[in-house]
N, C-alpha and C. Protein backbone atom coordinates (compact mmCIF):
# COMPACT_ATOMS: atom_id res chain seq x y z
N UNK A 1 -14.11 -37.86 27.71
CA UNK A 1 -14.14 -36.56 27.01
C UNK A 1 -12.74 -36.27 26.49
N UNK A 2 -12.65 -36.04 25.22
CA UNK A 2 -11.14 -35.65 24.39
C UNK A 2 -10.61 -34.20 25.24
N UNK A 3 -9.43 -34.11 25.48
CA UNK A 3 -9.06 -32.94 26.11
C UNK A 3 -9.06 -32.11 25.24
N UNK A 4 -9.04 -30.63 25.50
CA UNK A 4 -9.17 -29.91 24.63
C UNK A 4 -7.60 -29.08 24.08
N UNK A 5 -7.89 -28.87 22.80
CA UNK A 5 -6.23 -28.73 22.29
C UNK A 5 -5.57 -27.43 22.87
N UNK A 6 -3.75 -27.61 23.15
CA UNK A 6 -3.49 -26.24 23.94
C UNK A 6 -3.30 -25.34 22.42
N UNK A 7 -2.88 -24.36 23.62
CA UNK A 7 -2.20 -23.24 22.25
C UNK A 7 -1.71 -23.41 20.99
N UNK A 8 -0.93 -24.30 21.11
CA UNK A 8 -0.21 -24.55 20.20
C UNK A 8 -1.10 -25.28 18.93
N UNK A 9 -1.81 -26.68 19.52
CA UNK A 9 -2.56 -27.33 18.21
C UNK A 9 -3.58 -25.88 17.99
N UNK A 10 -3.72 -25.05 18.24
CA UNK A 10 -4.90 -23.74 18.01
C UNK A 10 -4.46 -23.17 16.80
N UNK A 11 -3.33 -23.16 17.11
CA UNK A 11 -2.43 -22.13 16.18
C UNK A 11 -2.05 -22.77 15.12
N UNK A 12 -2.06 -24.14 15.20
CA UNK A 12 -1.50 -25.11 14.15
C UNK A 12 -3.03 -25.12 12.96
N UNK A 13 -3.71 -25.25 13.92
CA UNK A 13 -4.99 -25.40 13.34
C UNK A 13 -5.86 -24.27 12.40
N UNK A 14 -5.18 -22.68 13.11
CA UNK A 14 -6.07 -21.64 12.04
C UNK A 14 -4.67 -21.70 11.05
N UNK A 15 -3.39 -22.27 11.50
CA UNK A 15 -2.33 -21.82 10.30
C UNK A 15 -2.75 -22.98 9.07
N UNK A 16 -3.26 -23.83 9.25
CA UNK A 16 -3.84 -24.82 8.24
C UNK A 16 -5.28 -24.43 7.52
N UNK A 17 -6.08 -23.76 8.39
CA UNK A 17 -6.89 -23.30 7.71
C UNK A 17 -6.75 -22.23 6.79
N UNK A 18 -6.10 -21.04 6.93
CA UNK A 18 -5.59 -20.20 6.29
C UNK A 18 -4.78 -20.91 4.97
N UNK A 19 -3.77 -21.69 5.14
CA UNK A 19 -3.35 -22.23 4.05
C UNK A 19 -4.48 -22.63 3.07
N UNK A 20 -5.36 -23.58 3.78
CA UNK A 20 -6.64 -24.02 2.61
C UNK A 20 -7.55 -22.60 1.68
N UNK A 21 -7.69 -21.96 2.84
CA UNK A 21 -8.04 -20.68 2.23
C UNK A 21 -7.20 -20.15 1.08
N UNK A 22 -5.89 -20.05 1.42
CA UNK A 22 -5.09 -19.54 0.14
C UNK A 22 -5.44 -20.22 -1.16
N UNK A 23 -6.08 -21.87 -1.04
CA UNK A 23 -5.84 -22.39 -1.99
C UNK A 23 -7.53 -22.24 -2.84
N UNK A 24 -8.64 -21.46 -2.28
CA UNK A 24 -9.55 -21.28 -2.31
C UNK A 24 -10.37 -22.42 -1.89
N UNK A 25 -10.24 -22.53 -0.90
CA UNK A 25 -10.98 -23.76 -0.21
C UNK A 25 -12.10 -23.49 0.24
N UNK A 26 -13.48 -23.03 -0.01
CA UNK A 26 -14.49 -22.56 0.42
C UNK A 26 -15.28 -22.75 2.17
N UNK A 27 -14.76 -24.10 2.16
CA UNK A 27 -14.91 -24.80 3.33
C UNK A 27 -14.24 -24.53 4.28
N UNK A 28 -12.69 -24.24 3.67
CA UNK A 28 -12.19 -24.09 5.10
C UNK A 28 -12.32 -22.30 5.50
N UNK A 29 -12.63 -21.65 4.67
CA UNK A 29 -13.40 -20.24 5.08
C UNK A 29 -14.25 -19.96 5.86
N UNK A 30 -15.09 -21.28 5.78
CA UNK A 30 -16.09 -21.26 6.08
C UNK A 30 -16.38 -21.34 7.75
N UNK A 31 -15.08 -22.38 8.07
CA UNK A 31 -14.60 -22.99 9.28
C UNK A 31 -13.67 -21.97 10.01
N UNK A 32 -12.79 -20.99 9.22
CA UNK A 32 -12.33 -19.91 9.88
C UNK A 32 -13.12 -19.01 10.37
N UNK A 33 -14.22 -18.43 9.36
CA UNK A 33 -15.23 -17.24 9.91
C UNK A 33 -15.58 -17.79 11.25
N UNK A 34 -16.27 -18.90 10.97
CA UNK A 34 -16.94 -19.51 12.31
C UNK A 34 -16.38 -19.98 13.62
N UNK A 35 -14.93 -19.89 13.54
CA UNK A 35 -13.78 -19.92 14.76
C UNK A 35 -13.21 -18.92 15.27
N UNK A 36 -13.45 -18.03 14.45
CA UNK A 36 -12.64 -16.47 14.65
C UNK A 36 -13.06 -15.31 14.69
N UNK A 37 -14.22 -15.49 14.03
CA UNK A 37 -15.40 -14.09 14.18
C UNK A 37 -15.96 -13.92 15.34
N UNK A 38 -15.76 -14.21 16.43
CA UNK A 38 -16.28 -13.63 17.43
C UNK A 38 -15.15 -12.88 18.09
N UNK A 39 -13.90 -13.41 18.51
CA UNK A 39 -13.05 -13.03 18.17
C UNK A 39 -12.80 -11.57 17.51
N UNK A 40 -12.42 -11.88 16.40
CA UNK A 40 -12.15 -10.65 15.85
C UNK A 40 -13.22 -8.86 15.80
N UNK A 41 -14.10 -9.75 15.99
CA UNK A 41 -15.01 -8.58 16.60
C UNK A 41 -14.80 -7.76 17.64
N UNK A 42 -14.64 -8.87 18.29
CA UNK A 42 -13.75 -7.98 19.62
C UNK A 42 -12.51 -6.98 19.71
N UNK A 43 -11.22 -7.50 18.56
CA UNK A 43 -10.23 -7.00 18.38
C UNK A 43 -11.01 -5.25 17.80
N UNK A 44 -11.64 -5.72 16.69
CA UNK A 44 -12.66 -4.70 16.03
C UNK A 44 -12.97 -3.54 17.38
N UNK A 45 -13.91 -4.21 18.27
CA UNK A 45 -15.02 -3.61 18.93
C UNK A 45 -13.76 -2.35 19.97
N UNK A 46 -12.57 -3.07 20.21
CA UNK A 46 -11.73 -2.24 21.15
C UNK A 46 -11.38 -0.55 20.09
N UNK A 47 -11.31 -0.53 19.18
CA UNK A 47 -11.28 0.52 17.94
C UNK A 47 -11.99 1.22 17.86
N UNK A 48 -12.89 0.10 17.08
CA UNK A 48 -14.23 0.83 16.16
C UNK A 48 -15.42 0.77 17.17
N UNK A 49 -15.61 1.46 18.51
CA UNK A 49 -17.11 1.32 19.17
C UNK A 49 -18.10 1.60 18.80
N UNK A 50 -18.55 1.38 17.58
CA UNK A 50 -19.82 1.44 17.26
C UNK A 50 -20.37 0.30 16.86
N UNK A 51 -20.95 -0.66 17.29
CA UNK A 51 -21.31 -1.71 16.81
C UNK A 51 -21.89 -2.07 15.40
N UNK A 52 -22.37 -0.90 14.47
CA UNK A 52 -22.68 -1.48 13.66
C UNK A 52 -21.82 -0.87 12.67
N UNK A 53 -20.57 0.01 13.17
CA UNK A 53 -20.03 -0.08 12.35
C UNK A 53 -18.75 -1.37 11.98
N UNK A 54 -18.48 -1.56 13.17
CA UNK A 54 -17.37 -3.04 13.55
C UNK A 54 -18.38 -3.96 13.12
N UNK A 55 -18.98 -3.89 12.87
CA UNK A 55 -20.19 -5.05 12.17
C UNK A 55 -19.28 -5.15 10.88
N UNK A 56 -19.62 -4.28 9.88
CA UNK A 56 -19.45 -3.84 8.94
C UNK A 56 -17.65 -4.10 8.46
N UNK A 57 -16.98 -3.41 9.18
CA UNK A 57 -15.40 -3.75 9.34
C UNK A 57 -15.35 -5.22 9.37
N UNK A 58 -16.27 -5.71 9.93
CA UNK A 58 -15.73 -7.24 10.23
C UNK A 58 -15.89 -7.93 8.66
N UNK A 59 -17.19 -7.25 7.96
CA UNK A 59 -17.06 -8.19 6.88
C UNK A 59 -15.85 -8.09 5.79
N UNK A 60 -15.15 -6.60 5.70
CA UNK A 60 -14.09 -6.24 5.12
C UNK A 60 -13.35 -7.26 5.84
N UNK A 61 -13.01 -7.42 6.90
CA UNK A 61 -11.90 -7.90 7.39
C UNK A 61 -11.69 -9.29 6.72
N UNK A 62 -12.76 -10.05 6.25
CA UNK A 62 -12.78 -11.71 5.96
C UNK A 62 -12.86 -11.89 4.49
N UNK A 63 -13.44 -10.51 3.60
CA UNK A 63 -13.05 -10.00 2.39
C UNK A 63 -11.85 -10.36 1.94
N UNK A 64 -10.99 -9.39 2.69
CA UNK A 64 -9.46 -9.03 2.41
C UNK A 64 -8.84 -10.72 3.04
N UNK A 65 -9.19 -11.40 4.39
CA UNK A 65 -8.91 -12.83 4.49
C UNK A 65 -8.66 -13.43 3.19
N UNK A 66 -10.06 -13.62 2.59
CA UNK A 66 -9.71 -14.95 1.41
C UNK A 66 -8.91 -14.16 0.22
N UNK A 67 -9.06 -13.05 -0.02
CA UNK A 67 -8.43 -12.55 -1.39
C UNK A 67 -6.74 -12.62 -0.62
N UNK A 68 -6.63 -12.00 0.27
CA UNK A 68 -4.79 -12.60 0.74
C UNK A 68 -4.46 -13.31 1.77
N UNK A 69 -5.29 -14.09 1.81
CA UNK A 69 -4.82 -15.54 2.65
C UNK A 69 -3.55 -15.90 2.26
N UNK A 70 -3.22 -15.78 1.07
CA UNK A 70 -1.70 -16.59 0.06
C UNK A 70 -0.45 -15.99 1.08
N UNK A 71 -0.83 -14.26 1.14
CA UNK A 71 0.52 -13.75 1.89
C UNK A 71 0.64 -13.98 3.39
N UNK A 72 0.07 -14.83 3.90
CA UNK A 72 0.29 -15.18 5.50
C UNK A 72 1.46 -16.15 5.68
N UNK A 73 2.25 -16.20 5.92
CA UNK A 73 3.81 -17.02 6.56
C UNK A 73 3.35 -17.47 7.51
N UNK A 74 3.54 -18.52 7.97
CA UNK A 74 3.22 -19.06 9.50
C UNK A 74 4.73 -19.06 10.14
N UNK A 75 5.99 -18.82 8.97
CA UNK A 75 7.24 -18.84 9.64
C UNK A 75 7.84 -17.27 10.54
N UNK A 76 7.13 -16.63 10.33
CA UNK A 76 6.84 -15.28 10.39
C UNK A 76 5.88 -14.42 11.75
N UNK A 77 4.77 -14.98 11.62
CA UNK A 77 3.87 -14.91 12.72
C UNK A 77 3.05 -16.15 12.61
N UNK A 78 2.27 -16.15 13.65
CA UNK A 78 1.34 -17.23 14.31
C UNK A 78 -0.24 -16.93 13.44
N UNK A 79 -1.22 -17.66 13.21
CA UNK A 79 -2.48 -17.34 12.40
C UNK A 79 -3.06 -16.10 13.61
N UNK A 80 -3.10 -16.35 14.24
CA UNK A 80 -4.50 -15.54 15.18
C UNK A 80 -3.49 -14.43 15.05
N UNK A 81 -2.07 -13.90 15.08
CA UNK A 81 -1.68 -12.53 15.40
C UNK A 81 -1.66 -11.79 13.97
N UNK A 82 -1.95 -12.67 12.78
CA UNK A 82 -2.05 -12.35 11.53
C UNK A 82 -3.45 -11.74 10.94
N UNK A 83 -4.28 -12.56 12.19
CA UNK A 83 -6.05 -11.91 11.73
C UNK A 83 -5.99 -10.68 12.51
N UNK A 84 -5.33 -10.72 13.51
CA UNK A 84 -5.40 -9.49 14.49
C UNK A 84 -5.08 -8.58 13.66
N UNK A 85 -4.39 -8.19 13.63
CA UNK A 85 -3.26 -7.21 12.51
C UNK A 85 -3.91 -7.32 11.45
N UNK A 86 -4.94 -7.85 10.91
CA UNK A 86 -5.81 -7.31 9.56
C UNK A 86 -6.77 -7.12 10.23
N UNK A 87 -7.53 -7.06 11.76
CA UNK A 87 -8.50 -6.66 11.99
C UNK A 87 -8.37 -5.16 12.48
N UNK A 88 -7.03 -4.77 13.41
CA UNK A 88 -6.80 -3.99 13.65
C UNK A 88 -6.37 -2.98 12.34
N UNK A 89 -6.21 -3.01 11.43
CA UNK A 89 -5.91 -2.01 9.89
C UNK A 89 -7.21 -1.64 9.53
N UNK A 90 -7.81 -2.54 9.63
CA UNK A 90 -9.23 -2.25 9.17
C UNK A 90 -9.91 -1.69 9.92
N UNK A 91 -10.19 -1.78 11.55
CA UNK A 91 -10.75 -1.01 11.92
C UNK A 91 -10.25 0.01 12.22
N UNK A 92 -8.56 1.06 11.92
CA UNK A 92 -8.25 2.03 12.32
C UNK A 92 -8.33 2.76 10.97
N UNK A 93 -8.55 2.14 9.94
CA UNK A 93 -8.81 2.43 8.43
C UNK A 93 -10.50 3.11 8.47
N UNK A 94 -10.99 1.89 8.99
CA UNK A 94 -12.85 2.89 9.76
C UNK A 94 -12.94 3.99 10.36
N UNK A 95 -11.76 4.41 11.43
CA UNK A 95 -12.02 5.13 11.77
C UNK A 95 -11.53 6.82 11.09
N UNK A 96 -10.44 6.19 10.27
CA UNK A 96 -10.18 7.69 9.20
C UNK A 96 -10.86 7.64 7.79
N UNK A 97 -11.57 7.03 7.96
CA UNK A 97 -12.65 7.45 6.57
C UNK A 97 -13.57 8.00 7.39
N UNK A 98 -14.35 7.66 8.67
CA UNK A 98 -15.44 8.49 8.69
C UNK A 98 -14.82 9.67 10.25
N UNK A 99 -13.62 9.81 10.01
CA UNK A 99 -13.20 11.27 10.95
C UNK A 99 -14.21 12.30 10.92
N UNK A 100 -14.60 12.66 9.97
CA UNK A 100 -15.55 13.68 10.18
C UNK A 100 -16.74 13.65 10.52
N UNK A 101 -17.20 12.15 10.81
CA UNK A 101 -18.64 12.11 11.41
C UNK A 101 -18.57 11.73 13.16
N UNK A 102 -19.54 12.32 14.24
CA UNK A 102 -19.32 12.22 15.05
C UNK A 102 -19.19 10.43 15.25
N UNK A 103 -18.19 10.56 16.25
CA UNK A 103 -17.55 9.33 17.27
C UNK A 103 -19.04 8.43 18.35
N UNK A 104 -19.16 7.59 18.33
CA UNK A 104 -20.24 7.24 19.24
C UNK A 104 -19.48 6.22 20.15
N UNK A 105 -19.20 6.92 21.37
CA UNK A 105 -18.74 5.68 22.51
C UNK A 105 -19.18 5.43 23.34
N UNK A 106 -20.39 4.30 22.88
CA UNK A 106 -21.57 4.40 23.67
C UNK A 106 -21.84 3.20 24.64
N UNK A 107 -22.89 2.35 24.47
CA UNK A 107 -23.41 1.21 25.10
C UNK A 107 -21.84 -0.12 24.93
N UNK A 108 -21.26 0.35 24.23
CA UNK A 108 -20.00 -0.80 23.93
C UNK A 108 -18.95 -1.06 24.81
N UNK A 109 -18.28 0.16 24.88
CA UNK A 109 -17.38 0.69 25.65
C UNK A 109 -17.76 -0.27 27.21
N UNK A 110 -16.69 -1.34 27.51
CA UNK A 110 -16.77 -1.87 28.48
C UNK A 110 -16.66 -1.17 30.05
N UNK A 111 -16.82 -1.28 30.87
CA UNK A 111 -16.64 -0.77 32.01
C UNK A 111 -15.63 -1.40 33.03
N UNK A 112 -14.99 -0.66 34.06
CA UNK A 112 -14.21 -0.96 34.80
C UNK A 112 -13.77 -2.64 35.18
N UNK A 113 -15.04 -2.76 35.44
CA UNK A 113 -15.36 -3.98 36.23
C UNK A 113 -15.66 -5.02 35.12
N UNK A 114 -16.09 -4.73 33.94
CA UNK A 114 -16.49 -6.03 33.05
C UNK A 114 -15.52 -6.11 32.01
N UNK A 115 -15.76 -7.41 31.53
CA UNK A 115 -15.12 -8.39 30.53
C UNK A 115 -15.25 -7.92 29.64
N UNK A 116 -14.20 -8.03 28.64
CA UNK A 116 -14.35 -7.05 27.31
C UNK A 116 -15.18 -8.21 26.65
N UNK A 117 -14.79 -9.80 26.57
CA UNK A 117 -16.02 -10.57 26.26
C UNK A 117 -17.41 -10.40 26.02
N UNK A 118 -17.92 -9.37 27.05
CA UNK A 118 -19.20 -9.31 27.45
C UNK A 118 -19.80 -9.06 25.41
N UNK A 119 -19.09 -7.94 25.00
CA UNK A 119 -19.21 -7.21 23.60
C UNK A 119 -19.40 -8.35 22.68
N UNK A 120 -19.02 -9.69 22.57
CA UNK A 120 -19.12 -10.53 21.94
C UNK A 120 -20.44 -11.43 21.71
N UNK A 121 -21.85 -11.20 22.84
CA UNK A 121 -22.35 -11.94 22.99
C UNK A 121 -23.58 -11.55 21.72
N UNK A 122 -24.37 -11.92 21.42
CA UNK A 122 -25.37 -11.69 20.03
C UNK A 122 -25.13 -11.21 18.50
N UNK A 123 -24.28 -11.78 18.15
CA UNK A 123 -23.86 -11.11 17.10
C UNK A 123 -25.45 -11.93 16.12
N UNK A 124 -25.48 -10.14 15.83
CA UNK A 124 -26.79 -10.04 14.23
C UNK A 124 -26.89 -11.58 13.59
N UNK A 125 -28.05 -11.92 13.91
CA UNK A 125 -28.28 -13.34 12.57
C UNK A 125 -28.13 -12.84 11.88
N UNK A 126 -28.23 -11.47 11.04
CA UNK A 126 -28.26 -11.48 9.78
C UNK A 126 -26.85 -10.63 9.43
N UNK A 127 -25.98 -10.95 10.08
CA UNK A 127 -24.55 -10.65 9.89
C UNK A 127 -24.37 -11.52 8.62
N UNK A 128 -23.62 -10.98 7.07
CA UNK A 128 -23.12 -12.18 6.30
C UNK A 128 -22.11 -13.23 7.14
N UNK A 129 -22.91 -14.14 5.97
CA UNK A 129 -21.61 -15.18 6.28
C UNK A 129 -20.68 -15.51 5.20
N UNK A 130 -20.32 -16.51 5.39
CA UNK A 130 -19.22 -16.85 4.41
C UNK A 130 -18.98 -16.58 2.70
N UNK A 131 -20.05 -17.60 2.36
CA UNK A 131 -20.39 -17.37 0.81
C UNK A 131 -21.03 -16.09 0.29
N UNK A 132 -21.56 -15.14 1.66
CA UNK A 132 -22.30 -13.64 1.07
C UNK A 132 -20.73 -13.10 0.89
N UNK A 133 -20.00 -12.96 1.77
CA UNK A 133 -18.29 -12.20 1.80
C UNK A 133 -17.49 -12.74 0.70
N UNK A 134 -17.66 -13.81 0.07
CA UNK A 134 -17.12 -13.99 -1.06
C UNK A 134 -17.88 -13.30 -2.41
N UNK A 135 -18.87 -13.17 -2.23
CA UNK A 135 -20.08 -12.67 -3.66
C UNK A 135 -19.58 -11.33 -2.93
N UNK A 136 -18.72 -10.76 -2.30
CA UNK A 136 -18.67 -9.12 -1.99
C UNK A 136 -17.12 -9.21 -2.31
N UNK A 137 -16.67 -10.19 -2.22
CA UNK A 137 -14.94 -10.35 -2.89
C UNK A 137 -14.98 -10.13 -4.25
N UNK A 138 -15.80 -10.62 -4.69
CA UNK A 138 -15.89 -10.83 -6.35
C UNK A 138 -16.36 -9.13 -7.15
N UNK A 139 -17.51 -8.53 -6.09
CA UNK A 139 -18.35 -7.75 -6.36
C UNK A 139 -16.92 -6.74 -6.14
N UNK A 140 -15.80 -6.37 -5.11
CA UNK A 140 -14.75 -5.53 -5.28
C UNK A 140 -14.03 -5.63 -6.06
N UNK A 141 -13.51 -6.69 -6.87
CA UNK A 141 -12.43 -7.09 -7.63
C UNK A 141 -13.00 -6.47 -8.74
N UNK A 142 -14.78 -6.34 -9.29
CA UNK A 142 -14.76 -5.82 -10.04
C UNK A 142 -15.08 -4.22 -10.09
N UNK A 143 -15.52 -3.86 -9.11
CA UNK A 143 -15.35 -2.28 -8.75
C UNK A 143 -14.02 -1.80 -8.89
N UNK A 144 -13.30 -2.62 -8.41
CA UNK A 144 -11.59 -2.01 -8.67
C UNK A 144 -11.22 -2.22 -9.87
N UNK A 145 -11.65 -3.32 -11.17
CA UNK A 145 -11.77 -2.83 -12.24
C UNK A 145 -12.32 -2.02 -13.36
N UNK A 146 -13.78 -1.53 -12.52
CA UNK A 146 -14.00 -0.31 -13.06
C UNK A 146 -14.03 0.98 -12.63
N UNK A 147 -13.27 0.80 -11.62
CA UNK A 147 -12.60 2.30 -11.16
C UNK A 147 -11.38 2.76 -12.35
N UNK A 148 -10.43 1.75 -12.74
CA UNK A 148 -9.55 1.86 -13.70
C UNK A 148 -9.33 2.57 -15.10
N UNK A 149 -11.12 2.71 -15.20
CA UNK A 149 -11.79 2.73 -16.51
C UNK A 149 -11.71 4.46 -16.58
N UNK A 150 -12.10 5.11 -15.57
CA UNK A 150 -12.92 6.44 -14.86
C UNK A 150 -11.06 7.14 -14.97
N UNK A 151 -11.42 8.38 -15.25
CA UNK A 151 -10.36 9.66 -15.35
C UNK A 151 -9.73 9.78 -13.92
N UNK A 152 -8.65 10.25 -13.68
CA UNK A 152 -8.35 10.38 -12.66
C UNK A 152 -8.79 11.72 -11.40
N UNK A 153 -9.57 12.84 -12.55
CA UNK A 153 -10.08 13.46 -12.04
C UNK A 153 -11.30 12.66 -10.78
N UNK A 154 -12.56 11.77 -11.95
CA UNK A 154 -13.47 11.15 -11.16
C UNK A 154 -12.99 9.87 -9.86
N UNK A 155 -11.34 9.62 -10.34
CA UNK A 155 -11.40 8.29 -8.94
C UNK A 155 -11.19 9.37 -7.73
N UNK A 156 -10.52 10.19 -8.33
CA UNK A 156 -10.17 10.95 -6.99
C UNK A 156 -11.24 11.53 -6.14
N UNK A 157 -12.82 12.06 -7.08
CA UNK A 157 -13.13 12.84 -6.51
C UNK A 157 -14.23 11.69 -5.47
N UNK A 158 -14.50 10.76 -6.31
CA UNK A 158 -15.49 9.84 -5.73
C UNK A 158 -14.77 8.71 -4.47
N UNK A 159 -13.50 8.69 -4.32
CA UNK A 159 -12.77 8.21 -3.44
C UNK A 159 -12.64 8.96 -2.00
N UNK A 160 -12.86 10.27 -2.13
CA UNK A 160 -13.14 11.50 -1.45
C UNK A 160 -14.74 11.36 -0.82
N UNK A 161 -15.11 11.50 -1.99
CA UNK A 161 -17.04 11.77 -1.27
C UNK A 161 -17.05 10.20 -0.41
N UNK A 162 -16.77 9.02 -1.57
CA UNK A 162 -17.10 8.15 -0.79
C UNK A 162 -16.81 7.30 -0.11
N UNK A 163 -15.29 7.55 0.15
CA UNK A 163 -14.40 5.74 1.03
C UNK A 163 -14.32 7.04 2.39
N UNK A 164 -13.72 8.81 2.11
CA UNK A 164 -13.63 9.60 3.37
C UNK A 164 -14.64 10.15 3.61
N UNK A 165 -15.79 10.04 3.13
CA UNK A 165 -17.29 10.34 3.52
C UNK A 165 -17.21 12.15 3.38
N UNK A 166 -16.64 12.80 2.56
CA UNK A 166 -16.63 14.33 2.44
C UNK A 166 -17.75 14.49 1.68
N UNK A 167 -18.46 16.06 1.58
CA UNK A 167 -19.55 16.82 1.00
C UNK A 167 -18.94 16.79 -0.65
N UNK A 168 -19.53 17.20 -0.80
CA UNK A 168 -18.56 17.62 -2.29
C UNK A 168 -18.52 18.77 -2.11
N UNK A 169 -18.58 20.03 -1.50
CA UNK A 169 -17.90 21.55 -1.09
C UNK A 169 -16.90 20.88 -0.79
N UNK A 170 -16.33 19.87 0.45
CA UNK A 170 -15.53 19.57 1.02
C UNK A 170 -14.04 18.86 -0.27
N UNK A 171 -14.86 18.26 -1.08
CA UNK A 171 -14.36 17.88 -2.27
C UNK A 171 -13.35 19.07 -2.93
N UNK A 172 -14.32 19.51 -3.40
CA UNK A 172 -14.05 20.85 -4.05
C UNK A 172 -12.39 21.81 -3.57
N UNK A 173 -12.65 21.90 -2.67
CA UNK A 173 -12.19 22.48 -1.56
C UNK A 173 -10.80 21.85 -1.39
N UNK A 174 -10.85 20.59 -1.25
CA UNK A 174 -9.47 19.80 -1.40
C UNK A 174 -9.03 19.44 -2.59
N UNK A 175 -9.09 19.48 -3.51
CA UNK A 175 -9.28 19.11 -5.04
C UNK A 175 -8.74 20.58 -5.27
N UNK A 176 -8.90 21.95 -5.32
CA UNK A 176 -9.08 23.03 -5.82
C UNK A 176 -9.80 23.57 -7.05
N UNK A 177 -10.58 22.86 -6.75
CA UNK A 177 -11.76 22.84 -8.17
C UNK A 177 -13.13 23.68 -7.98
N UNK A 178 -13.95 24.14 -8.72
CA UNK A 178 -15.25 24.84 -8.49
C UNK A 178 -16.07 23.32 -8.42
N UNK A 179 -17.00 23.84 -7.83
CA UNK A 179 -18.10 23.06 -6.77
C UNK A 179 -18.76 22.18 -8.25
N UNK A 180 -19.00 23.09 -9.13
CA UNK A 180 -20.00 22.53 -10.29
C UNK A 180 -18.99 21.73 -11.46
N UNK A 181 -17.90 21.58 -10.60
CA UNK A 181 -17.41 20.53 -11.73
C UNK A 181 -17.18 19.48 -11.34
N UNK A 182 -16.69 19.70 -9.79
CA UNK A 182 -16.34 18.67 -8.79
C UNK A 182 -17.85 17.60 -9.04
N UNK A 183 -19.18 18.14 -8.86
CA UNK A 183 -20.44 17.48 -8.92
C UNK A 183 -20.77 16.54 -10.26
N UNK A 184 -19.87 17.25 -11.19
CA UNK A 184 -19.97 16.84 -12.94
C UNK A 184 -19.32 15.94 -12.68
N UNK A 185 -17.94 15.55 -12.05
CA UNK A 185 -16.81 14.14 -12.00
C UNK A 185 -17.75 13.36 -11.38
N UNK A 186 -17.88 13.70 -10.29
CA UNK A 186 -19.10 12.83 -9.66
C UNK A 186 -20.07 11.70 -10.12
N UNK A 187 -20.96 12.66 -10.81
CA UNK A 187 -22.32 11.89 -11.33
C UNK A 187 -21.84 11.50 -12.69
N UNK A 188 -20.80 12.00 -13.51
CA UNK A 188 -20.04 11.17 -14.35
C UNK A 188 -19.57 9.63 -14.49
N UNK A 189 -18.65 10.04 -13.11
CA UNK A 189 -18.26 8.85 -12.43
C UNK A 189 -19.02 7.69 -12.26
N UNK A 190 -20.26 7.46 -11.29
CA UNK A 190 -20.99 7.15 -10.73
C UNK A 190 -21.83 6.47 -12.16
N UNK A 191 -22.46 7.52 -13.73
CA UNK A 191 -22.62 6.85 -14.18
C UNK A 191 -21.82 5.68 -14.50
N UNK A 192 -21.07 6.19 -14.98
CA UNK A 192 -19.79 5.04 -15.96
C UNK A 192 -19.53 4.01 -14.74
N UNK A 193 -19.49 3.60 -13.58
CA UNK A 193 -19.39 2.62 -13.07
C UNK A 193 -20.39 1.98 -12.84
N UNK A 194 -21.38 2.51 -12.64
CA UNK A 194 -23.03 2.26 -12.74
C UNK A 194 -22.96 0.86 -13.98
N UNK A 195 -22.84 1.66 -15.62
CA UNK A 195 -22.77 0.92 -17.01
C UNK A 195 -21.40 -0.12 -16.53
N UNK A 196 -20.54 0.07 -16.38
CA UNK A 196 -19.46 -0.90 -16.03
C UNK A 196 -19.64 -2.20 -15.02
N UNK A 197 -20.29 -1.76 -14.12
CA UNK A 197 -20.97 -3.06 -13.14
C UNK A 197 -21.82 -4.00 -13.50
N UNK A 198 -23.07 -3.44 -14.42
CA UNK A 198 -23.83 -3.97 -15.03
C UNK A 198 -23.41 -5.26 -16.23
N UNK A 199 -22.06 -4.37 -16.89
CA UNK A 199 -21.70 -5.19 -17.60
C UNK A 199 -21.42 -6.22 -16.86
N UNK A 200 -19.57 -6.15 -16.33
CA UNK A 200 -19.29 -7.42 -15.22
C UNK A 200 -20.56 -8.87 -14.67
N UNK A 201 -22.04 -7.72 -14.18
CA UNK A 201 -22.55 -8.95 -13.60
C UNK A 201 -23.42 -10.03 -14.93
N UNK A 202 -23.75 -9.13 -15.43
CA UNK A 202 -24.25 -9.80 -16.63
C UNK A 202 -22.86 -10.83 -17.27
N UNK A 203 -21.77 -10.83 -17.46
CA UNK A 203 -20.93 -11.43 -18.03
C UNK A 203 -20.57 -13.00 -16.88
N UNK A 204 -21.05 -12.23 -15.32
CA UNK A 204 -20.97 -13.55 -14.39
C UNK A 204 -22.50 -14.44 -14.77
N UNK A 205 -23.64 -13.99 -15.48
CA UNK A 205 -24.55 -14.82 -15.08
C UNK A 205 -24.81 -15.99 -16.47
């Protein structure tokens, strides 16, 4: 039986994968998710206790992986303390977008006596994988170009309703705007990125 590699070839090994990633290596993405996602769930799960929302965080987290894989140094930090530190942003980023909805610290939340491991065991078959998180890389790159398009009235207001999960009173309210205009940026908005998306995917097919 081959011994199994210490720390060090570990570290050698996601810092090589990450490099391939930078270079858009599909494969070796493919080979990171599947070495590290259980993992990082966990980093996730200590944060974000809601399981399906650290679900969710996790796929951001492997998003933001391949689009800046390029800026990882291995002279700098080690691979695994580099995923940490984008798992941990992301899930403390989860938790101030949805501040205003109640907290659930429920069935996750480990107990005295048990292994934070334990949280790792069944992750969703129908969790994406690799090539779905890239078709959601592509699908942001172009949302963030047609956010660009939209007034600054509408990024603001729809960045509000929808990355910090606010009402649109709540909108309103922070904005200093009346309610019925705040609603007009809105469904403005919403069209024109609506027509803007459409374009993009039609131009991918």
């Amino acid at each position: 039986m081959a011994p199994l590699p210490d720390a060090a070839d570990r570290s050698q090994a996601l810092a090589d994968l990450l490099s391939r990633v930078a270079l858009g290596d599909r494969a070796a993405f493919d080979r990171l998710y599947r070495d590290t996602s259980p993992h990082l769930l966990g980093v996730i799960l200590r944060i974000q206790r809601d399981r399906a929302q650290a679900e969710d965080v996790l796929q951001e987290v492997y998003v933001n992986v391949w689009r800046s894989a390029q800026s990882f140094n291995p002279a700098l930090s080690q691979a695994r303390t580099w995923l940490n530190s984008v798992a941990r942003n992301r899930a403390i980023d989860s938790l101030r977008r949805r501040q205003a909805e109640p907290q659930t610290l429920s069935r996750f939340q480990a107990g005295p006596d048990e292994d934070d491991t334990d949280m790792l065991q069944d992750i969703a078959a129908d969790t994406p994988g690799p090539l779905d998180l890239l078709e959601q890389a592509s699908d942001a790159r172009a949302l963030t170009s047609c956010m660009k398009d939209l007034s600054g009235e509408q990024q603001h207001s729809l960045a509000l309703a929808y990355y910090q999960g606010l009402t649109h009173a709540e909108v309103a309210e922070q904005l200093g705007h009346p309610l019925g205009t705040v609603k007009s940026w809105v469904r403005r908005g919403l069209q024109s990125l609506k027509t803007c998306l459409e374009r993009a995917s039609l131009a991918l097919n």
